[in-house]
C-alpha atoms as a PDB file:
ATOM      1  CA  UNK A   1     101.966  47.126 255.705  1.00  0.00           C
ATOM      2  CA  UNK A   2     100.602  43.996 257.006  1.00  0.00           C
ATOM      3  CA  UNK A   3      98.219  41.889 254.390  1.00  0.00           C
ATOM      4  CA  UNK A   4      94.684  41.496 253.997  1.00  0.00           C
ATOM      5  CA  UNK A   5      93.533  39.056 256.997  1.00  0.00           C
ATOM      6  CA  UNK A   6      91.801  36.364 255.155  1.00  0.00           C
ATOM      7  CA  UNK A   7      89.548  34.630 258.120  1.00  0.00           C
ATOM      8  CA  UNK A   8      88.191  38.482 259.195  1.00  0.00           C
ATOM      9  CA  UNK A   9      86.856  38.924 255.289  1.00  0.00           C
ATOM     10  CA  UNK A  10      83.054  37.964 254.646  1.00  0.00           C
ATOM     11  CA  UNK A  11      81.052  37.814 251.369  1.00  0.00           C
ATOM     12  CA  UNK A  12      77.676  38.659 251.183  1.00  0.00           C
ATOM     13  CA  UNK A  13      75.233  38.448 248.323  1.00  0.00           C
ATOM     14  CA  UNK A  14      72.322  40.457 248.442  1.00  0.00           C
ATOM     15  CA  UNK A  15      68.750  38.971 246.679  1.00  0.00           C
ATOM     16  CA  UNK A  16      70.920  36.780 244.575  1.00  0.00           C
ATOM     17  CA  UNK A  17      68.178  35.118 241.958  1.00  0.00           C
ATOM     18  CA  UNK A  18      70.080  32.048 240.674  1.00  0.00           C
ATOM     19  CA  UNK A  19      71.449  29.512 243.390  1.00  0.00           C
ATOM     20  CA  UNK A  20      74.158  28.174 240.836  1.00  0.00           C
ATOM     21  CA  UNK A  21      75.536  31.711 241.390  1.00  0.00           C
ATOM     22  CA  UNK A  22      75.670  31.000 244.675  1.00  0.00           C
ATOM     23  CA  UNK A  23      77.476  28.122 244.286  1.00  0.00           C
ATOM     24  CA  UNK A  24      80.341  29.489 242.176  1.00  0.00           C
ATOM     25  CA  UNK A  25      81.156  32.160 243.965  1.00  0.00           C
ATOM     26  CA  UNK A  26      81.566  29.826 247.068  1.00  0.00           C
ATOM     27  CA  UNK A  27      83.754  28.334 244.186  1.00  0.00           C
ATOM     28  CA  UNK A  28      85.853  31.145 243.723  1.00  0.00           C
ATOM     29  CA  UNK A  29      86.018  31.818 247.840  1.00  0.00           C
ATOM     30  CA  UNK A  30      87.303  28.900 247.703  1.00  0.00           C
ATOM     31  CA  UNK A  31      89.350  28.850 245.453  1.00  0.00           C
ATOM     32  CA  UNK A  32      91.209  32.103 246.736  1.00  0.00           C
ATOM     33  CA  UNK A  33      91.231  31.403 250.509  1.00  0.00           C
ATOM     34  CA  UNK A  34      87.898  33.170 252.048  1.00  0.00           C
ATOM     35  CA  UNK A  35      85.431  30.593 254.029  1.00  0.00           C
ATOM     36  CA  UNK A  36      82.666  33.417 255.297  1.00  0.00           C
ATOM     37  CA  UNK A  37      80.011  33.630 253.166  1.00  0.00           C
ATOM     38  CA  UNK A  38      76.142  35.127 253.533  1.00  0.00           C
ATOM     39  CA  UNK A  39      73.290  35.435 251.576  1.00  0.00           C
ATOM     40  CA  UNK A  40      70.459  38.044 252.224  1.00  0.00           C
ATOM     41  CA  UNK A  41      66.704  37.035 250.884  1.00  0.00           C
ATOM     42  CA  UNK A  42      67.495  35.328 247.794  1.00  0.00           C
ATOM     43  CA  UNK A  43      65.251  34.661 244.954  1.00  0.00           C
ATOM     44  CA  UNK A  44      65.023  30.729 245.128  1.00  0.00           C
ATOM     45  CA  UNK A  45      67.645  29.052 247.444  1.00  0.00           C
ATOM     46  CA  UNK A  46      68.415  25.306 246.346  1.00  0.00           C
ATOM     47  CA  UNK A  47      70.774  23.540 247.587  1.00  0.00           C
ATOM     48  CA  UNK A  48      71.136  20.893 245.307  1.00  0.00           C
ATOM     49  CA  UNK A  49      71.687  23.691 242.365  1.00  0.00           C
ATOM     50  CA  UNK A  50      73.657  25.654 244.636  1.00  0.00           C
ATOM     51  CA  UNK A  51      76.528  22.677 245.500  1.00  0.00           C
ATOM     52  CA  UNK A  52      76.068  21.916 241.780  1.00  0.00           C
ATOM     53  CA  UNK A  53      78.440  24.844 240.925  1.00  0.00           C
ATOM     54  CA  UNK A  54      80.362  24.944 243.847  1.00  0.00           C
ATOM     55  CA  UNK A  55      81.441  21.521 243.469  1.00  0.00           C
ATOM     56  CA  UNK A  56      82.676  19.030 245.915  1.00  0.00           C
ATOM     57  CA  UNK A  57      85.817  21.148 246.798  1.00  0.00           C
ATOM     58  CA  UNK A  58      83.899  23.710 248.283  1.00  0.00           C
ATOM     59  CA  UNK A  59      80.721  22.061 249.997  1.00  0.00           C
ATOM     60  CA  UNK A  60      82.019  23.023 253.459  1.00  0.00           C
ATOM     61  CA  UNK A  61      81.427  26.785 252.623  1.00  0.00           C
ATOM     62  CA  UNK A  62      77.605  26.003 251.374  1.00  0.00           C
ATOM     63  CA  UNK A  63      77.517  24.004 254.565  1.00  0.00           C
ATOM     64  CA  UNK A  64      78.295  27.202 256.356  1.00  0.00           C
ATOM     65  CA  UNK A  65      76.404  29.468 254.600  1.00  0.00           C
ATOM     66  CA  UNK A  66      74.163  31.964 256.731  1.00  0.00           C
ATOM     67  CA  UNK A  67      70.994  32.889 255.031  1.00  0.00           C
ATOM     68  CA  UNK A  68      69.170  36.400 256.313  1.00  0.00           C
ATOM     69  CA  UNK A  69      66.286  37.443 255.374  1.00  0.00           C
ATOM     70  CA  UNK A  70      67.300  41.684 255.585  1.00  0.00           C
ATOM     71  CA  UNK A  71      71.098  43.133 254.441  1.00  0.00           C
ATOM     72  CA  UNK A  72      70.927  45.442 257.504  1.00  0.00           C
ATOM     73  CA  UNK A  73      70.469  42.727 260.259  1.00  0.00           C
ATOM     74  CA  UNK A  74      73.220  40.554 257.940  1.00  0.00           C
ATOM     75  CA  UNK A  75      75.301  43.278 258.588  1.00  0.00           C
ATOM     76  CA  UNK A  76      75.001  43.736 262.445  1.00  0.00           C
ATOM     77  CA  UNK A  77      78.400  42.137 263.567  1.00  0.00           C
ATOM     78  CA  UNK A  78      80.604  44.111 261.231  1.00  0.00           C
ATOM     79  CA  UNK A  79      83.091  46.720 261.721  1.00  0.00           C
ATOM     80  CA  UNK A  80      83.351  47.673 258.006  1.00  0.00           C
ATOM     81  CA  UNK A  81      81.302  47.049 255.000  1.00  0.00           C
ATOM     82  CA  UNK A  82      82.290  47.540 250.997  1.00  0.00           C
ATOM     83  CA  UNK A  83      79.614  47.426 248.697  1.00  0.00           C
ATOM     84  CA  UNK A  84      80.447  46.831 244.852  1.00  0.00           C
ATOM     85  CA  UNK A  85      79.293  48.779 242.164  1.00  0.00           C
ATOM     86  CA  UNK A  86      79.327  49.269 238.641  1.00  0.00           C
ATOM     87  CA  UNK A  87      77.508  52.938 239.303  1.00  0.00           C
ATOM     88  CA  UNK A  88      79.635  55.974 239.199  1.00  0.00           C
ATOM     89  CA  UNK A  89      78.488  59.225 240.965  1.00  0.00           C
ATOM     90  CA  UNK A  90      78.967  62.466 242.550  1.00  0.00           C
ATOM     91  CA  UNK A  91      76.439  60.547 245.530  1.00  0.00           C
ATOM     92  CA  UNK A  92      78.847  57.575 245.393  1.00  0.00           C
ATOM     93  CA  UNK A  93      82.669  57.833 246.958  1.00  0.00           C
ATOM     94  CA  UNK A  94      84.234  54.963 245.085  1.00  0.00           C
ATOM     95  CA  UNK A  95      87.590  52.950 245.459  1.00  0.00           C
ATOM     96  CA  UNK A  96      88.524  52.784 241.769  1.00  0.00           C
ATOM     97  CA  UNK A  97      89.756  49.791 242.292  1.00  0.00           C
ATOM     98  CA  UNK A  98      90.005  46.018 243.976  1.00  0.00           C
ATOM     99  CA  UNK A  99      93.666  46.611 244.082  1.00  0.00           C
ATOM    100  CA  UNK A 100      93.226  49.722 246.535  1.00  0.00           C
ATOM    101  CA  UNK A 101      90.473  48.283 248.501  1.00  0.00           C
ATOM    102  CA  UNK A 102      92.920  45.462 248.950  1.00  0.00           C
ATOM    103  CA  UNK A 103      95.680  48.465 250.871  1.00  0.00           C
ATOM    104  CA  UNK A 104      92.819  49.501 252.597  1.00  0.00           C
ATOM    105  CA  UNK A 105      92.088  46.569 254.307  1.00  0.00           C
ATOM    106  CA  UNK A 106      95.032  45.593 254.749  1.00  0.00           C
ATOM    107  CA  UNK A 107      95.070  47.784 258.296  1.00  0.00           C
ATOM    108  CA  UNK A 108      91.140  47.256 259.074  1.00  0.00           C
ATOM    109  CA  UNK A 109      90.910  43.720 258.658  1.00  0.00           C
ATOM    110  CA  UNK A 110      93.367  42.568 261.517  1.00  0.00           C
ATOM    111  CA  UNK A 111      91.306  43.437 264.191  1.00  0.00           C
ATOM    112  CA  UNK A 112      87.529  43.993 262.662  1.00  0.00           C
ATOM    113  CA  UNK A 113      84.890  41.789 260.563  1.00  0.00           C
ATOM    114  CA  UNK A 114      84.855  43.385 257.043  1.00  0.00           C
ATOM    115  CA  UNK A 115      81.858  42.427 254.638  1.00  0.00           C
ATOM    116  CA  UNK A 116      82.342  43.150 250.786  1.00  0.00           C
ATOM    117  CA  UNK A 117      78.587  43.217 249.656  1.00  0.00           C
ATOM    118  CA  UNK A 118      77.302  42.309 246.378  1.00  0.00           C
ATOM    119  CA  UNK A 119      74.311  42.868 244.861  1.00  0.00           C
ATOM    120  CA  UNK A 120      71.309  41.136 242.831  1.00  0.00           C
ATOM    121  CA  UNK A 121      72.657  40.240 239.233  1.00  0.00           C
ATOM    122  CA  UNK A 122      70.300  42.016 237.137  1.00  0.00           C
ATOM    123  CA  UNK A 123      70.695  45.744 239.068  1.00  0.00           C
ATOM    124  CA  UNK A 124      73.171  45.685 241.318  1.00  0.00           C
ATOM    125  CA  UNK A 125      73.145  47.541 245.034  1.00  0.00           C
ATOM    126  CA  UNK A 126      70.287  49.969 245.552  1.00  0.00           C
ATOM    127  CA  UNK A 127      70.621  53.453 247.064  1.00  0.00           C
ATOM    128  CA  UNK A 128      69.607  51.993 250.009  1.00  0.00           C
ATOM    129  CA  UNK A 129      71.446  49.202 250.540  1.00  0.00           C
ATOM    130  CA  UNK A 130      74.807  51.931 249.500  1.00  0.00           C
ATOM    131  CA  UNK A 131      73.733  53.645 252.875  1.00  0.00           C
ATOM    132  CA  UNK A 132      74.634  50.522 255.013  1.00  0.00           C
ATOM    133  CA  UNK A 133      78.055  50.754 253.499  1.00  0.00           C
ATOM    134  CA  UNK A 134      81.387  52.715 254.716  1.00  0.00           C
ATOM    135  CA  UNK A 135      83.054  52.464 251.184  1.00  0.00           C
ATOM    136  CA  UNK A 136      82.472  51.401 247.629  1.00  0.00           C
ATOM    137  CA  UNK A 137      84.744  49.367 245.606  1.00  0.00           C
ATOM    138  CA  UNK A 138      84.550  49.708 241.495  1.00  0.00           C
ATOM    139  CA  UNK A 139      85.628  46.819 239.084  1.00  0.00           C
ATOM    140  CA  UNK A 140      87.016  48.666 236.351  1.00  0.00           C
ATOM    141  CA  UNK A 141      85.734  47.238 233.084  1.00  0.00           C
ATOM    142  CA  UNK A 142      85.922  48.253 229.420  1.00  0.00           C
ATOM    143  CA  UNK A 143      82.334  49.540 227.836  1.00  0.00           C
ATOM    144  CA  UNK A 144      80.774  46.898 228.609  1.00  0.00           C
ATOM    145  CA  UNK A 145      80.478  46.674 232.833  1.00  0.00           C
ATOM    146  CA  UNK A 146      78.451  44.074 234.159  1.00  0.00           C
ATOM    147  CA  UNK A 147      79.838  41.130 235.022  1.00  0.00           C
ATOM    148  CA  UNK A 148      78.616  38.002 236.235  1.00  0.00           C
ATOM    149  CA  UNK A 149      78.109  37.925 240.100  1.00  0.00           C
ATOM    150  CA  UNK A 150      80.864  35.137 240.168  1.00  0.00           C
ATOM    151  CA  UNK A 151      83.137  36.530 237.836  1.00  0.00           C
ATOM    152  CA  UNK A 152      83.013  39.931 240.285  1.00  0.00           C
ATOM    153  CA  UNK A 153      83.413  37.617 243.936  1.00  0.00           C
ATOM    154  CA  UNK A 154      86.643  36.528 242.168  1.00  0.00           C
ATOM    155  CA  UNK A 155      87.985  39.882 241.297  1.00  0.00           C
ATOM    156  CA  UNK A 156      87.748  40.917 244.189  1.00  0.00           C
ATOM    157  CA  UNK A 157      89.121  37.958 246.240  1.00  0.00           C
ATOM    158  CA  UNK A 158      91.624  37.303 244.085  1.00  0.00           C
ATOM    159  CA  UNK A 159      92.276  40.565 244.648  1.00  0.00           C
ATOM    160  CA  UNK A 160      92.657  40.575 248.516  1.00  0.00           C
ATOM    161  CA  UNK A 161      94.467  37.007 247.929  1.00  0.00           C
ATOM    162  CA  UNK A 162      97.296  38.875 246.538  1.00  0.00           C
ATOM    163  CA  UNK A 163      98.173  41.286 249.185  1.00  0.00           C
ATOM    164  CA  UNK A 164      98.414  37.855 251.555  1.00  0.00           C
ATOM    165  CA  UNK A 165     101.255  36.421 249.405  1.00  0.00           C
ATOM    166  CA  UNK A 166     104.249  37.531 250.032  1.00  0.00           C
ATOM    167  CA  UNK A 167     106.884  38.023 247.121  1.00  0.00           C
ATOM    168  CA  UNK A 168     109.541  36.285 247.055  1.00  0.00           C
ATOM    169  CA  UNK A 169     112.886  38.259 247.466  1.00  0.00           C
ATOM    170  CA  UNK A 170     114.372  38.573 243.845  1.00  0.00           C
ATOM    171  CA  UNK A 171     117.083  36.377 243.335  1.00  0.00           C
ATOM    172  CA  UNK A 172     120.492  38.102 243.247  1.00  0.00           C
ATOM    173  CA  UNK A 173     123.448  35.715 241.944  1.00  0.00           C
ATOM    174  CA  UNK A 174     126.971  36.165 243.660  1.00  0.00           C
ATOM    175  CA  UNK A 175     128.756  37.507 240.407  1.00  0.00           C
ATOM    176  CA  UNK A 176     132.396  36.680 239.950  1.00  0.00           C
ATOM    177  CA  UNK A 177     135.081  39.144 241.647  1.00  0.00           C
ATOM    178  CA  UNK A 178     137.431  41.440 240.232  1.00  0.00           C
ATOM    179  CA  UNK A 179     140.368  39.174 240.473  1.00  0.00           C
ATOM    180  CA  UNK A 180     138.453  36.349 238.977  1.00  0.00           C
ATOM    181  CA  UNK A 181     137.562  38.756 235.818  1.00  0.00           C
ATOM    182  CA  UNK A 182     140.789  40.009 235.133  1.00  0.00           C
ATOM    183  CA  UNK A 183     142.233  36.186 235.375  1.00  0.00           C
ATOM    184  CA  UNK A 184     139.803  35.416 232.897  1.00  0.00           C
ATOM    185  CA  UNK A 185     140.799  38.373 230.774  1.00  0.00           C
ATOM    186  CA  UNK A 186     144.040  37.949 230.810  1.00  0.00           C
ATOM    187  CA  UNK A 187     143.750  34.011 229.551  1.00  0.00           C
ATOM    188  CA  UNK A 188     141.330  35.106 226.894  1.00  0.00           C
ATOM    189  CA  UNK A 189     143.568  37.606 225.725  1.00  0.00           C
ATOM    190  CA  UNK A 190     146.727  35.253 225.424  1.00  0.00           C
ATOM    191  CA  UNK A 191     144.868  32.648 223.923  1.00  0.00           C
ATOM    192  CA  UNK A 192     143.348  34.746 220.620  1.00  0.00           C
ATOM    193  CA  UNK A 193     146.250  36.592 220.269  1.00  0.00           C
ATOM    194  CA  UNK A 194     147.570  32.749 220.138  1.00  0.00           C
ATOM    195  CA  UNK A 195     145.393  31.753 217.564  1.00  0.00           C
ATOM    196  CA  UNK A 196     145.812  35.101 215.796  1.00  0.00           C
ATOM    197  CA  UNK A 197     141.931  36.356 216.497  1.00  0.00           C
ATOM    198  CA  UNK A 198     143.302  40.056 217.815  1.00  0.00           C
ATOM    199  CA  UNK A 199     146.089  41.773 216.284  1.00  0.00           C
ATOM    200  CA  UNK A 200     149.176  41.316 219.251  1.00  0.00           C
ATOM    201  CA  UNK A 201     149.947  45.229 218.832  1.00  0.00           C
ATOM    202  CA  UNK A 202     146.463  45.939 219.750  1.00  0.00           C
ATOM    203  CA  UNK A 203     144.408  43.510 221.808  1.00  0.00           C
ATOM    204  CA  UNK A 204     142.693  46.289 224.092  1.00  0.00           C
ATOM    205  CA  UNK A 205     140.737  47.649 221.168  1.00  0.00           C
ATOM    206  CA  UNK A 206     139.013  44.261 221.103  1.00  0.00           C
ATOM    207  CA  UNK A 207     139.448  42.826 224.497  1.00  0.00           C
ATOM    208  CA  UNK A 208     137.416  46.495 225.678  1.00  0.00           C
ATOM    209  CA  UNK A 209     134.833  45.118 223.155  1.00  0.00           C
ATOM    210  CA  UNK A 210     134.600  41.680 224.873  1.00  0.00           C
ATOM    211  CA  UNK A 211     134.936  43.207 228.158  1.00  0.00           C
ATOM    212  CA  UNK A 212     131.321  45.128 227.533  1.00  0.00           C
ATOM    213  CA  UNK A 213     129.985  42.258 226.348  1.00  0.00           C
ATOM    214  CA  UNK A 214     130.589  40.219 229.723  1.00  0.00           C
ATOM    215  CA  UNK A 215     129.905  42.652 231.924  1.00  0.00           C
ATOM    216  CA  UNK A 216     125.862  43.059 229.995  1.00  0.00           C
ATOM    217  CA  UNK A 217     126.103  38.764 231.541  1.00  0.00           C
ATOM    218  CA  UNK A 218     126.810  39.371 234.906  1.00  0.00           C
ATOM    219  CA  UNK A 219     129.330  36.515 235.120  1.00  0.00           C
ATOM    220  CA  UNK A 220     128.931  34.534 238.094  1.00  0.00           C
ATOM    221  CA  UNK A 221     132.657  33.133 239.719  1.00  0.00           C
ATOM    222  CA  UNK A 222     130.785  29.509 237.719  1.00  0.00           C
ATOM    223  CA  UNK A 223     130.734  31.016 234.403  1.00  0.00           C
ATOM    224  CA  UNK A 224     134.282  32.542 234.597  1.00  0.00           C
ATOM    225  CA  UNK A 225     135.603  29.034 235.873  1.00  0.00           C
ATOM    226  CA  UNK A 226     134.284  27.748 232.871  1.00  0.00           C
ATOM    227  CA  UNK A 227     135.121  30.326 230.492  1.00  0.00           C
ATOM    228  CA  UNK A 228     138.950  29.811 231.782  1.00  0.00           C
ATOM    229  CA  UNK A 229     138.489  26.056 231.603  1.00  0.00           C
ATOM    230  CA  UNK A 230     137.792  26.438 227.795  1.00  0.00           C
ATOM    231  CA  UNK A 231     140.632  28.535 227.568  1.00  0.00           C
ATOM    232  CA  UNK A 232     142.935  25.900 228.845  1.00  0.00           C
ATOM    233  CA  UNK A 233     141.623  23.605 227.322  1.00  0.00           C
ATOM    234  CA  UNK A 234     141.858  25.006 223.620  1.00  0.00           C
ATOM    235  CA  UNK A 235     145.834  25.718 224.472  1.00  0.00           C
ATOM    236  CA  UNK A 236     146.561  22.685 225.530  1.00  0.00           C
ATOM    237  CA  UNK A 237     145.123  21.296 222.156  1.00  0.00           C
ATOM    238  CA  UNK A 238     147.025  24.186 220.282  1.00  0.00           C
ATOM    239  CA  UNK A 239     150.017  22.851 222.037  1.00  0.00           C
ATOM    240  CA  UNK A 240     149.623  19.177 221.040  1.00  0.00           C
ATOM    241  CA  UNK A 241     148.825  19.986 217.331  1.00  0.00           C
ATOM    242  CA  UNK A 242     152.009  21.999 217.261  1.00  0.00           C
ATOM    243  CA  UNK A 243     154.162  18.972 219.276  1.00  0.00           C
ATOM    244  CA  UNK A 244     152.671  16.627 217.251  1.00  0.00           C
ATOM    245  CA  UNK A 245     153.125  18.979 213.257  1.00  0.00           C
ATOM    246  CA  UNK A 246     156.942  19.108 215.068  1.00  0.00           C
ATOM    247  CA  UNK A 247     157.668  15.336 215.453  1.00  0.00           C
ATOM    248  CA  UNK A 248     155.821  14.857 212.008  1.00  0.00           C
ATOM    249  CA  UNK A 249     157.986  17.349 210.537  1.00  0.00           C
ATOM    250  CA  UNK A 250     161.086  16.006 212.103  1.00  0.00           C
ATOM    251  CA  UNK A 251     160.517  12.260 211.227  1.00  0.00           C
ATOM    252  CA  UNK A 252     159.908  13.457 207.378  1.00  0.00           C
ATOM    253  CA  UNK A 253     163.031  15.091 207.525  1.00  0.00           C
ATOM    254  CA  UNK A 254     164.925  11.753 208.720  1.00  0.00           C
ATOM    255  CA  UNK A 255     163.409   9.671 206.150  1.00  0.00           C
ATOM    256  CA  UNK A 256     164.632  12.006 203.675  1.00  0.00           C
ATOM    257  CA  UNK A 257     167.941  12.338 205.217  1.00  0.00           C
ATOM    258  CA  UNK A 258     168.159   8.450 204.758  1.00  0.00           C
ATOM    259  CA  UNK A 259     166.924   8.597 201.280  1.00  0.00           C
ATOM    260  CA  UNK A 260     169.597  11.184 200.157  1.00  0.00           C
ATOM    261  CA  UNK A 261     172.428   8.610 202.175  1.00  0.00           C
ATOM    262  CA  UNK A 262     171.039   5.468 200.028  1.00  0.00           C
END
């Protein structure tokens, strides 16, 4: 499924009253990758409030706002229109969900203009603005469902940002081999029955133990290397202690070879 195509998506607020709404959700466009945005007759349009909100960072989308006086002529060019809504209804086929909206645009929005419509703060799309659209799209919300007409332009384009980004591959290690494993195991297992960790008659009932326990790690050929390295390195300082206790041992018994002699 290809993703949502960013430059085809349009917002459009309808009789927004406040222009520093205006200006943050040309924010939040911006901030999630949509440029396109219209507003339909709205309540007092300054410019000076509006760029207040939307910052410096996104004063080439106020720059390109288009202002319309009627939704249905601001909606002329476009091959599909959403309209949000908090309103739930036998009258009013929903998407239940940004998420979904998101799949199905995925297809439309290649080759077509898509507007996503959003209405006045204090009531929302009226039943006759609904008519002019070809779906809904619901912000689920706990009891309390209005949100502010900025907070619900980023849903939603954060929304259809997330279907553009493509997930990285998870990252699969290559894991150490079977010969590399049982090299390992086999050092390990000399080296604590060395030391006297396992009982010599029956190191399988704990080396089946540590086996378990490596396989849960996922030991990559790195970690084995290591592992082994440790291993050496411990018996070769087992062997020096013991070389070293034997000289000791011998040179005390020459000194009191010579002291029985005297």
């Amino acid at each position: 499924m290809p993703a949502v195509n960013l430059d085809n998506i349009h917002i459009v607020l309808q009789r927004p009253r406040y222009p520093e709404n205006i200006g943050s959700a040309a924010r939040a466009m911006c901030n999630m990758g949509i440029r396109h945005l219209s507003v339909v007759s709205p309540e007092n349009y300054d410019l000076e409030r509006v760029n207040k909100l939307a910052t410096h960072v996104s004063r080439d989308i106020v720059a390109g706002i288009q202002v319309h006086e009627d939704l249905s002529e601001a909606l002329q060019a476009f091959g599909y229109v959403v309209g949000t809504t908090a309103r739930l209804g036998k009258q009013r086929q929903v998407i239940h969900s940004p998420e979904k909206l998101a799949q199905q645009l995925a297809d439309l929005s290649q080759n077509n203009q898509v507007a996503i419509v959003f209405g006045p703060e204090d009531r929302g799309l009226s039943n006759e603005d609904v008519r002019l659209c070809h779906a809904l799209v619901n912000i689920p919300t706990a009891e309390f469902s209005s949100l502010n007409l900025a907070q619900a332009v980023m849903v939603i384009c954060y929304a259809l940002r997330a279907s553009t980004v493509e997930e990285k591959a998870a990252f699969t290690p290559k894991l150490a081999n079977r010969r590399q494993l049982d090299g390992m195991y086999d050092q390990l297992r000399d080296i604590l029955i060395r030391t006297s960790y396992i009982n010599p008659e029956n190191p399988d009932y704990f080396m089946n133990n540590l086996r378990h326990f490596f396989t849960r790690m996922q030991l990559r050929a790195r970690e084995v290397s290591i592992i082994r390295g440790i291993c050496r390195q411990i018996n070769w300082h087992a062997g020096k202690c013991y070389e070293d206790g034997f000289k000791e041992g011998s040179h005390r018994t020459k000194e009191n070879d010579k002291v029985k002699i005297g």
